[in-house]
Structures are given as C-alpha cells and as structure tokens.
PDB file of N, CA and C in Angstrom:
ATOM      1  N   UNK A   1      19.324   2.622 -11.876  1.00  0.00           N
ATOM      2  CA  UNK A   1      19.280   3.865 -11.128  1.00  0.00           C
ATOM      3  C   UNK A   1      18.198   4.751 -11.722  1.00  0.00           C
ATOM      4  N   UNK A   2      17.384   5.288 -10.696  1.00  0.00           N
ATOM      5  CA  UNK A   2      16.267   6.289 -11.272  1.00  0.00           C
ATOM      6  C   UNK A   2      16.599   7.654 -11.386  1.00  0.00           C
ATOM      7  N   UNK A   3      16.440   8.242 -12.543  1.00  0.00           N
ATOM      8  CA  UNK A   3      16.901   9.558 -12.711  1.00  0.00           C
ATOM      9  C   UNK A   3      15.553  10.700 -12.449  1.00  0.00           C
ATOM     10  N   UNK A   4      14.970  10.169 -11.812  1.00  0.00           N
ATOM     11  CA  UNK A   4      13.308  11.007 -11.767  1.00  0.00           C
ATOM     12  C   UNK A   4      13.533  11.978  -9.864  1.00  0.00           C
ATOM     13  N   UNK A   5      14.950  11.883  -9.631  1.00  0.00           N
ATOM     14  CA  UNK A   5      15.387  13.131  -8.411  1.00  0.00           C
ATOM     15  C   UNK A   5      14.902  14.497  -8.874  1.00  0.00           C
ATOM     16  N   UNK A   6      14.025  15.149  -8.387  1.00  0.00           N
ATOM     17  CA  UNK A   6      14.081  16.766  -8.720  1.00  0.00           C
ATOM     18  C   UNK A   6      14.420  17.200  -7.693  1.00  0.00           C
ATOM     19  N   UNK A   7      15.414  18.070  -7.655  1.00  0.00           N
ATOM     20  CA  UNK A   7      15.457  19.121  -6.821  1.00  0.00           C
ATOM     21  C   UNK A   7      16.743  20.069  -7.202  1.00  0.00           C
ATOM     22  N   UNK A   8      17.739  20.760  -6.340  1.00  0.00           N
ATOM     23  CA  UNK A   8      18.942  21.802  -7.255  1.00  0.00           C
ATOM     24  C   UNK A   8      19.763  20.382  -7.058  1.00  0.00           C
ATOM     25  N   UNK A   9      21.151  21.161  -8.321  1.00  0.00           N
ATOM     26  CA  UNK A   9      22.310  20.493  -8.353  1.00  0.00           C
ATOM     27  C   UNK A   9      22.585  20.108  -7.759  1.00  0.00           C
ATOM     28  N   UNK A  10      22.760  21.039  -6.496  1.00  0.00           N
ATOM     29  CA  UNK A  10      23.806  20.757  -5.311  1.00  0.00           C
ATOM     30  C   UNK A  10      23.275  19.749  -4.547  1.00  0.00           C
ATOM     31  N   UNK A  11      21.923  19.427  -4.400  1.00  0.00           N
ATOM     32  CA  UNK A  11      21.387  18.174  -3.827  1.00  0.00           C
ATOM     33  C   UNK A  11      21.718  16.931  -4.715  1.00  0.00           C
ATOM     34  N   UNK A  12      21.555  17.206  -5.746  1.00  0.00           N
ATOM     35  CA  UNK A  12      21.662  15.912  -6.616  1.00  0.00           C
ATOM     36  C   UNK A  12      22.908  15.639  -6.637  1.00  0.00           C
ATOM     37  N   UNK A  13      23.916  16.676  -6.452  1.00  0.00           N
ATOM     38  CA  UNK A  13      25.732  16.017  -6.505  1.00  0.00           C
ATOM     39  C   UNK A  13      25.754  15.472  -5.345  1.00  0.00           C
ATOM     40  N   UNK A  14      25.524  15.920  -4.363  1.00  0.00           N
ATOM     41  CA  UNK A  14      25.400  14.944  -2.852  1.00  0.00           C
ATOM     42  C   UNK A  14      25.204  13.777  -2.823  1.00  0.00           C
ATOM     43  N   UNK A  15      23.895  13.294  -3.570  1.00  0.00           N
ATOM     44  CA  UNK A  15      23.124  12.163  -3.357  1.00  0.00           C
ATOM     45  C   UNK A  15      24.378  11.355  -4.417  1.00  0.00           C
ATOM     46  N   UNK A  16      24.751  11.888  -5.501  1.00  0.00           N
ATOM     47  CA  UNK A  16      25.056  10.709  -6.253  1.00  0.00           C
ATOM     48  C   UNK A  16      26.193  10.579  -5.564  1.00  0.00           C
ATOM     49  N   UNK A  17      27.002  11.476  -5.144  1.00  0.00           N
ATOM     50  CA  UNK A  17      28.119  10.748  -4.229  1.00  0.00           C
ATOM     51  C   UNK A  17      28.634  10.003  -3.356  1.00  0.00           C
ATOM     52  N   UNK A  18      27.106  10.534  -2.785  1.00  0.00           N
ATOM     53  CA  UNK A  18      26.606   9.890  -1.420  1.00  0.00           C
ATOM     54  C   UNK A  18      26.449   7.897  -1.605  1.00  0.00           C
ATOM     55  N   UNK A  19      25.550   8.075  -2.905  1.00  0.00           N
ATOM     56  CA  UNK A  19      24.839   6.705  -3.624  1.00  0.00           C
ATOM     57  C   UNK A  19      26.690   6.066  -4.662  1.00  0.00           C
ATOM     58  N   UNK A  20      27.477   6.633  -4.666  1.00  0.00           N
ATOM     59  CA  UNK A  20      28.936   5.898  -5.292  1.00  0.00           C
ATOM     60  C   UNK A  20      29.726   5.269  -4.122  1.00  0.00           C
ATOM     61  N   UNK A  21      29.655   6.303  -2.696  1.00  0.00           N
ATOM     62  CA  UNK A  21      30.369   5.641  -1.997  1.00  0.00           C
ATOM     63  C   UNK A  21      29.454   4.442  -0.411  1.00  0.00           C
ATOM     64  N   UNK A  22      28.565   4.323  -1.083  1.00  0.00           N
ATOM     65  CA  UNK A  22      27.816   3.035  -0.197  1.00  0.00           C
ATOM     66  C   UNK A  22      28.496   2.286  -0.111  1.00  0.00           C
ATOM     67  N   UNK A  23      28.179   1.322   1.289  1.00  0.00           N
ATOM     68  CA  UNK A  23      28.418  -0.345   0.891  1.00  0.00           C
ATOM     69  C   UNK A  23      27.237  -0.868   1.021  1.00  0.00           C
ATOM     70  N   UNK A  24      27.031  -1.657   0.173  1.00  0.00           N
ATOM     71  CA  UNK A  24      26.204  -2.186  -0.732  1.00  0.00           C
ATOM     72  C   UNK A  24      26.180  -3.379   0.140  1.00  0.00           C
ATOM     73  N   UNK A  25      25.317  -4.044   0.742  1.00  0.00           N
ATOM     74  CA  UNK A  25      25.153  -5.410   0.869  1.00  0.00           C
ATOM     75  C   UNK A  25      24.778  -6.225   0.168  1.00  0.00           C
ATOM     76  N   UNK A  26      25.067  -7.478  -0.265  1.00  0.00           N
ATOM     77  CA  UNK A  26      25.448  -8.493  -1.361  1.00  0.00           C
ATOM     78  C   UNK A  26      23.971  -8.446  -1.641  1.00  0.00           C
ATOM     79  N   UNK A  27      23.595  -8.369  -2.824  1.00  0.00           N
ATOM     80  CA  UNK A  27      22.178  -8.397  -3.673  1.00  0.00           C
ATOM     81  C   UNK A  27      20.915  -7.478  -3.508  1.00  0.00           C
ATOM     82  N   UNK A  28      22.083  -6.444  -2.697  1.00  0.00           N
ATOM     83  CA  UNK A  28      21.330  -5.354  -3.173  1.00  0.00           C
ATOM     84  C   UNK A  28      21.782  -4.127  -3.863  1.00  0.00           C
ATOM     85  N   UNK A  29      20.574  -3.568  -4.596  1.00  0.00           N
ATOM     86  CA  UNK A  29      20.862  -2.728  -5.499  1.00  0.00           C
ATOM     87  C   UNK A  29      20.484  -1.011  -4.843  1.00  0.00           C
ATOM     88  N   UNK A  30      21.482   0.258  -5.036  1.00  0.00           N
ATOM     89  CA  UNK A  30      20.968   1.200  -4.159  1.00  0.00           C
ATOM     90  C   UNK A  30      20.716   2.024  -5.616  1.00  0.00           C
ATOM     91  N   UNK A  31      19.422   2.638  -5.692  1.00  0.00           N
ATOM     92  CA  UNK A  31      18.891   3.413  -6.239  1.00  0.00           C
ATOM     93  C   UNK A  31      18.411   4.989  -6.354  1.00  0.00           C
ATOM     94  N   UNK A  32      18.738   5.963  -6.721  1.00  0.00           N
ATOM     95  CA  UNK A  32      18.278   7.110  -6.782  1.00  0.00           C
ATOM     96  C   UNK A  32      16.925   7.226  -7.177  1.00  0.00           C
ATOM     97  N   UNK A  33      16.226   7.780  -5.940  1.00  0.00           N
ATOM     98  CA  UNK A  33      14.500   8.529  -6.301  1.00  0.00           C
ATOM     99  C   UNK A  33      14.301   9.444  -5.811  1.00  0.00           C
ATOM    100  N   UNK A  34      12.938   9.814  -5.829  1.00  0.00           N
ATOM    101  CA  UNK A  34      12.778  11.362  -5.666  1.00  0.00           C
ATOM    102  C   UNK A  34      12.297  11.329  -4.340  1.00  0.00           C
ATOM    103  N   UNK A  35      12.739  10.020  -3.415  1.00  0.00           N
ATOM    104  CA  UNK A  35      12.853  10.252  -1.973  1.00  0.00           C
ATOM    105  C   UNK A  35      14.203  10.310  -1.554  1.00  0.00           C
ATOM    106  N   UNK A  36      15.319   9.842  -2.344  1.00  0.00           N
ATOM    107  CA  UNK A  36      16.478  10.064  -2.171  1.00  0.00           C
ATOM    108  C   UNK A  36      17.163   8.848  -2.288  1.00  0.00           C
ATOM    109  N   UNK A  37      17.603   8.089  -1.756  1.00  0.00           N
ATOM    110  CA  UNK A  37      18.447   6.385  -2.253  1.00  0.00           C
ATOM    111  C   UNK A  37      18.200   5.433  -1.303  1.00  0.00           C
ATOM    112  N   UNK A  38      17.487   4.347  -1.751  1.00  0.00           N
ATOM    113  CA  UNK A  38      16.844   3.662  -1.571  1.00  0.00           C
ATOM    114  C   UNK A  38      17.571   2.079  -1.681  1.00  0.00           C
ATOM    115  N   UNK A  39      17.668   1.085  -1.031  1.00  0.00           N
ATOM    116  CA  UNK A  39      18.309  -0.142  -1.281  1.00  0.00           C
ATOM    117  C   UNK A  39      16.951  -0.971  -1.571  1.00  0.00           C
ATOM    118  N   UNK A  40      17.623  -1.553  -2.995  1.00  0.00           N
ATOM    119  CA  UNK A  40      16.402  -2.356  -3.451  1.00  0.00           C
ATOM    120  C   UNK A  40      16.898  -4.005  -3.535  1.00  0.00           C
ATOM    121  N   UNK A  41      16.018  -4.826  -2.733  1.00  0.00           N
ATOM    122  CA  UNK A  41      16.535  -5.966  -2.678  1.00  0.00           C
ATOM    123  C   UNK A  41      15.941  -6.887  -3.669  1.00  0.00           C
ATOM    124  N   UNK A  42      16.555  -7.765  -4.080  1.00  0.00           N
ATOM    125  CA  UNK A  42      16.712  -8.841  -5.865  1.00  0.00           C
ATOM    126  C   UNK A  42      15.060  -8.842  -5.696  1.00  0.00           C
ATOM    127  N   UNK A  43      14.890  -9.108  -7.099  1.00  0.00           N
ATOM    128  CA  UNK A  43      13.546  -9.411  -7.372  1.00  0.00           C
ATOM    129  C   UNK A  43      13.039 -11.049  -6.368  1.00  0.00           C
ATOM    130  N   UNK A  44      11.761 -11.721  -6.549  1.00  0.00           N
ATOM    131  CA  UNK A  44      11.476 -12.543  -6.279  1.00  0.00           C
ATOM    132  C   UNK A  44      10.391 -13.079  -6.194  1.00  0.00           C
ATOM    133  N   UNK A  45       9.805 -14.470  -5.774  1.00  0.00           N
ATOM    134  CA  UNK A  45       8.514 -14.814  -6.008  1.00  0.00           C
ATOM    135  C   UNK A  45       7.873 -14.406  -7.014  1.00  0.00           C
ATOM    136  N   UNK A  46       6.892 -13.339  -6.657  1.00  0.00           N
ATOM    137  CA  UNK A  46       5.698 -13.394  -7.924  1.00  0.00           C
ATOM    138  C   UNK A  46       6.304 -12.696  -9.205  1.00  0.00           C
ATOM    139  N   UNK A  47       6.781 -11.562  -8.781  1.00  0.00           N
ATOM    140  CA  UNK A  47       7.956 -10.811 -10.226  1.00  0.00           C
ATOM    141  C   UNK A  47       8.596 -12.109 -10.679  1.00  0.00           C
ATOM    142  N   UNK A  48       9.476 -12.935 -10.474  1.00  0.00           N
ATOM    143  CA  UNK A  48      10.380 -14.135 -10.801  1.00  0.00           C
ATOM    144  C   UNK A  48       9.263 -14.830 -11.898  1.00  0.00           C
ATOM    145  N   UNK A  49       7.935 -15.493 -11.359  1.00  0.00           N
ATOM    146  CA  UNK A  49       7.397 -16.293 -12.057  1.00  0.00           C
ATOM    147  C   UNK A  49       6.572 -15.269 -13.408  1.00  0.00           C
ATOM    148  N   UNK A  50       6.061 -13.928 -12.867  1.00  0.00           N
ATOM    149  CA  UNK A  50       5.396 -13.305 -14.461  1.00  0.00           C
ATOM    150  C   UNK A  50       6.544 -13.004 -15.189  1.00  0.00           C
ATOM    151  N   UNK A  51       7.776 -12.854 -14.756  1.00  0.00           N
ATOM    152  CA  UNK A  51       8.866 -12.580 -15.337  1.00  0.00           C
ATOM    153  C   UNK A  51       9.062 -13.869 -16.690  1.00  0.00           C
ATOM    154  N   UNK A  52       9.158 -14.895 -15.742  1.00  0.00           N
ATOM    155  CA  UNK A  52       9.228 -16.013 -16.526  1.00  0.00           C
ATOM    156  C   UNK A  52       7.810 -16.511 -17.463  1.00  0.00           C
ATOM    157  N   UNK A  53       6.773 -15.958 -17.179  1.00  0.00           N
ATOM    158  CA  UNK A  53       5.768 -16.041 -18.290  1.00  0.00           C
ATOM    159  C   UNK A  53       5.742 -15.118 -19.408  1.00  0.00           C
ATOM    160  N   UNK A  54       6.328 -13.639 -19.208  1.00  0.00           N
ATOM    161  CA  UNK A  54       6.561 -12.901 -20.151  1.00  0.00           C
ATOM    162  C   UNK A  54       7.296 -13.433 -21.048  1.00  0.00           C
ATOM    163  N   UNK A  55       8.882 -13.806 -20.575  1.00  0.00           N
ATOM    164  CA  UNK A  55       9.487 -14.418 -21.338  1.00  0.00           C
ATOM    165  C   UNK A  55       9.324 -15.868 -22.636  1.00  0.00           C
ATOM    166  N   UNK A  56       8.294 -16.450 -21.880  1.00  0.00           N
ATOM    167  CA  UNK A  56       7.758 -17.999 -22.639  1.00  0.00           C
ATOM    168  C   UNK A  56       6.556 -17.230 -23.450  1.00  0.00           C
ATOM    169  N   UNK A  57       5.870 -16.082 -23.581  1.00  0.00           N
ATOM    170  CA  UNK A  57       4.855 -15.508 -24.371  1.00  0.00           C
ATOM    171  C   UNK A  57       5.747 -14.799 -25.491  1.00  0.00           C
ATOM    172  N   UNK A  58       6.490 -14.479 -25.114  1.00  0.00           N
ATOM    173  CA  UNK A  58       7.722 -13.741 -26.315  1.00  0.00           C
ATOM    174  C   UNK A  58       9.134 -14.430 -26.970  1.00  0.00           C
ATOM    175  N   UNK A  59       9.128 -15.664 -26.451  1.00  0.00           N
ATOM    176  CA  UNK A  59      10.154 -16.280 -27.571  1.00  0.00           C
ATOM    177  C   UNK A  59       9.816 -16.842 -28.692  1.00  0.00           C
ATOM    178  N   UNK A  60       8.590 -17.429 -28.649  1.00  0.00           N
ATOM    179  CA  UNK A  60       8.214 -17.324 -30.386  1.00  0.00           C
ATOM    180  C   UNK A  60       8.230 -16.480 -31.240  1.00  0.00           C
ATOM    181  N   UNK A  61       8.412 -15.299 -30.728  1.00  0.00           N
ATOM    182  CA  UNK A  61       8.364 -13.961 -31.899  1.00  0.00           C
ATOM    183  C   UNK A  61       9.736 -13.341 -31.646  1.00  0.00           C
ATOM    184  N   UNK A  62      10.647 -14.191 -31.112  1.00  0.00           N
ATOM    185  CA  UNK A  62      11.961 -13.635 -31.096  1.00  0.00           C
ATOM    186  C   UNK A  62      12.941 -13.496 -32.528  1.00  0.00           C
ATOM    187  N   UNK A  63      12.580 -12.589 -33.272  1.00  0.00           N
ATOM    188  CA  UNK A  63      13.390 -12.694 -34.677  1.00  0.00           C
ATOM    189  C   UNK A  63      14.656 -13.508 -34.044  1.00  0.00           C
ATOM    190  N   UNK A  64      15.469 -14.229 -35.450  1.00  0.00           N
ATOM    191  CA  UNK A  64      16.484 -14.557 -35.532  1.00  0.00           C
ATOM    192  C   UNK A  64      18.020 -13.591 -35.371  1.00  0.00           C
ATOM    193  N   UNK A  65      18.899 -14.057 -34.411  1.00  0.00           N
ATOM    194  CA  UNK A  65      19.757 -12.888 -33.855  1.00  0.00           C
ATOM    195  C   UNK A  65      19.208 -12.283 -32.852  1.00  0.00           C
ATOM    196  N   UNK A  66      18.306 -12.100 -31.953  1.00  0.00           N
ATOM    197  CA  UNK A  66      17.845 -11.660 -31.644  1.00  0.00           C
ATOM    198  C   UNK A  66      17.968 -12.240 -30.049  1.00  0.00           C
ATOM    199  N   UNK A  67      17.759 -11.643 -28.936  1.00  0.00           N
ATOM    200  CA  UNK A  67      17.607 -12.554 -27.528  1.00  0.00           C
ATOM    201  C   UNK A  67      16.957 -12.046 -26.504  1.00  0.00           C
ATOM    202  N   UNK A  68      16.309 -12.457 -25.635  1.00  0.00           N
ATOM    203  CA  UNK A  68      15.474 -12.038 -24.641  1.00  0.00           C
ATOM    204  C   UNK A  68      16.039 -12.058 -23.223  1.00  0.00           C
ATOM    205  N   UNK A  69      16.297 -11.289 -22.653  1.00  0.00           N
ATOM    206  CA  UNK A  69      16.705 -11.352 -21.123  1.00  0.00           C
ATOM    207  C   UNK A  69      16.707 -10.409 -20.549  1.00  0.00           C
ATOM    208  N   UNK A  70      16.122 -11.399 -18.971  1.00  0.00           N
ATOM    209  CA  UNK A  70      15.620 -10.951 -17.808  1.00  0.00           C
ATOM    210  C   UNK A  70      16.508 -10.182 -16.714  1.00  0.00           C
ATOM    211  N   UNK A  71      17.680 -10.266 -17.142  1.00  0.00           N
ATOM    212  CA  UNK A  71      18.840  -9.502 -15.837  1.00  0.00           C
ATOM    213  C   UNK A  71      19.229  -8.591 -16.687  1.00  0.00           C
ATOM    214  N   UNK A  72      18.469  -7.290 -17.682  1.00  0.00           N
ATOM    215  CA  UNK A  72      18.721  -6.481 -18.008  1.00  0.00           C
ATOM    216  C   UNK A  72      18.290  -5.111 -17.584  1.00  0.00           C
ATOM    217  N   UNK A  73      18.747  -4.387 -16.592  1.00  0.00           N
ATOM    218  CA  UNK A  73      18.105  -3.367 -16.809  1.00  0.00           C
ATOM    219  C   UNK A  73      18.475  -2.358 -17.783  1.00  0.00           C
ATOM    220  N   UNK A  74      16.853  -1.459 -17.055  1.00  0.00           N
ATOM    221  CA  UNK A  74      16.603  -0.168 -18.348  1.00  0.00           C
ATOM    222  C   UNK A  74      16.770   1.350 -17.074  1.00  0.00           C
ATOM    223  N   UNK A  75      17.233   1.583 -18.026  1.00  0.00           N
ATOM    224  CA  UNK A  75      17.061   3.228 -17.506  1.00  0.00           C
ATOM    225  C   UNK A  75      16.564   4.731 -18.168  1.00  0.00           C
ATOM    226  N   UNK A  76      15.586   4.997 -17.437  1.00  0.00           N
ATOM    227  CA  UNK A  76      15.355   6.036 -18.299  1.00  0.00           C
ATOM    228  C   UNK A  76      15.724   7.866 -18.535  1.00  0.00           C
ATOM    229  N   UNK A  77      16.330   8.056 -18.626  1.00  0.00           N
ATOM    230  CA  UNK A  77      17.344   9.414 -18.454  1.00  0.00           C
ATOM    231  C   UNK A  77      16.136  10.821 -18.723  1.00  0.00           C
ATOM    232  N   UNK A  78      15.532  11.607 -17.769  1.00  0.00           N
ATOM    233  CA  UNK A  78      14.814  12.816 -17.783  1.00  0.00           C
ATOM    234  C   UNK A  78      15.682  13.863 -18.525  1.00  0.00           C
ATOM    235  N   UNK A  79      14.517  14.149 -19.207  1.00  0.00           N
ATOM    236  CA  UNK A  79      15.276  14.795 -19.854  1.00  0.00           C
ATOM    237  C   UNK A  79      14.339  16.615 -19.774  1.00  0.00           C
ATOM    238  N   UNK A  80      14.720  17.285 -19.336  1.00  0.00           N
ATOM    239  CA  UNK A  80      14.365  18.630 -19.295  1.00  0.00           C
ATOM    240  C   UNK A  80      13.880  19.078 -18.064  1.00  0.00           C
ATOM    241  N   UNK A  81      13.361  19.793 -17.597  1.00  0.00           N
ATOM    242  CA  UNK A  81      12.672  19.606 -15.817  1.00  0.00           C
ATOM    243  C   UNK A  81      11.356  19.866 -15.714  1.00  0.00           C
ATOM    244  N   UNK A  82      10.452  19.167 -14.525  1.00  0.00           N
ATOM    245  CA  UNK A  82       9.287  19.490 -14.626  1.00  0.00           C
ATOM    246  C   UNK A  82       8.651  19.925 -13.306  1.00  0.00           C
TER     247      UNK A  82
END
C-alpha cells in the first residue's frame, strides 16, 4: 500500500475505508495513491524474469542466515507533509 495520498484527513479516512472494504478480485492487489485506489494486477513477464536475474546476481553475497525473496513487499511510510 502507498502512503504518498496527500490531501485532509477526512479524505484519507474515506479512502482507507473505502480501500478495507473492497472486493478484491483473486490476484489483485488494491493500493492507495495520490490518485486514490488503484487495483494492481500480479507482477509478470518482463518484471518476473529481471526479478529473477536480480535474485541470481545477489545470492552469492547472501551472508549466512540470511535469505532473499521476491514475494516481499516494502512499504514506505511518509513521514511529515509536503
């Protein structure tokens, strides 16, 4: 989920409520942006294969304990307003 929405509270409590009570069709993901919520469908093709070259360029330097994976997301939380 993208936290990069600006606008007042009261829009942003909408949207996320709005974005909790979706139905979601199977493999897709609904996202908050600063166009408002967005259904993002699974990665594929060309993302899939650099995905999988990133990964084969970075397991040799995978310290021990350590693990690499691709069905993780990140999120990045704004922090102050701009």
């Amino acid at each position: 989920m993208s936290t990069a929405f600006a606008g007042s509270m009261l829009d942003w409590n909408y949207l996320l409520d709005t974005w909790r009570e979706l139905e979601v069709p199977e493999g897709r993901r609904p996202e908050l942006t600063v166009e408002g919520i967005q259904m993002t469908p699974p990665p594929w093709g060309p993302h899939n294969l650099i995905a999988g070259w990133v990964n084969r360029a970075l397991l040799p330097a995978v310290p021990d304990g350590c693990e690499l994976f691709q069905t993780q997301g990140v999120g990045i939380k704004q922090i102050g307003g701009i």
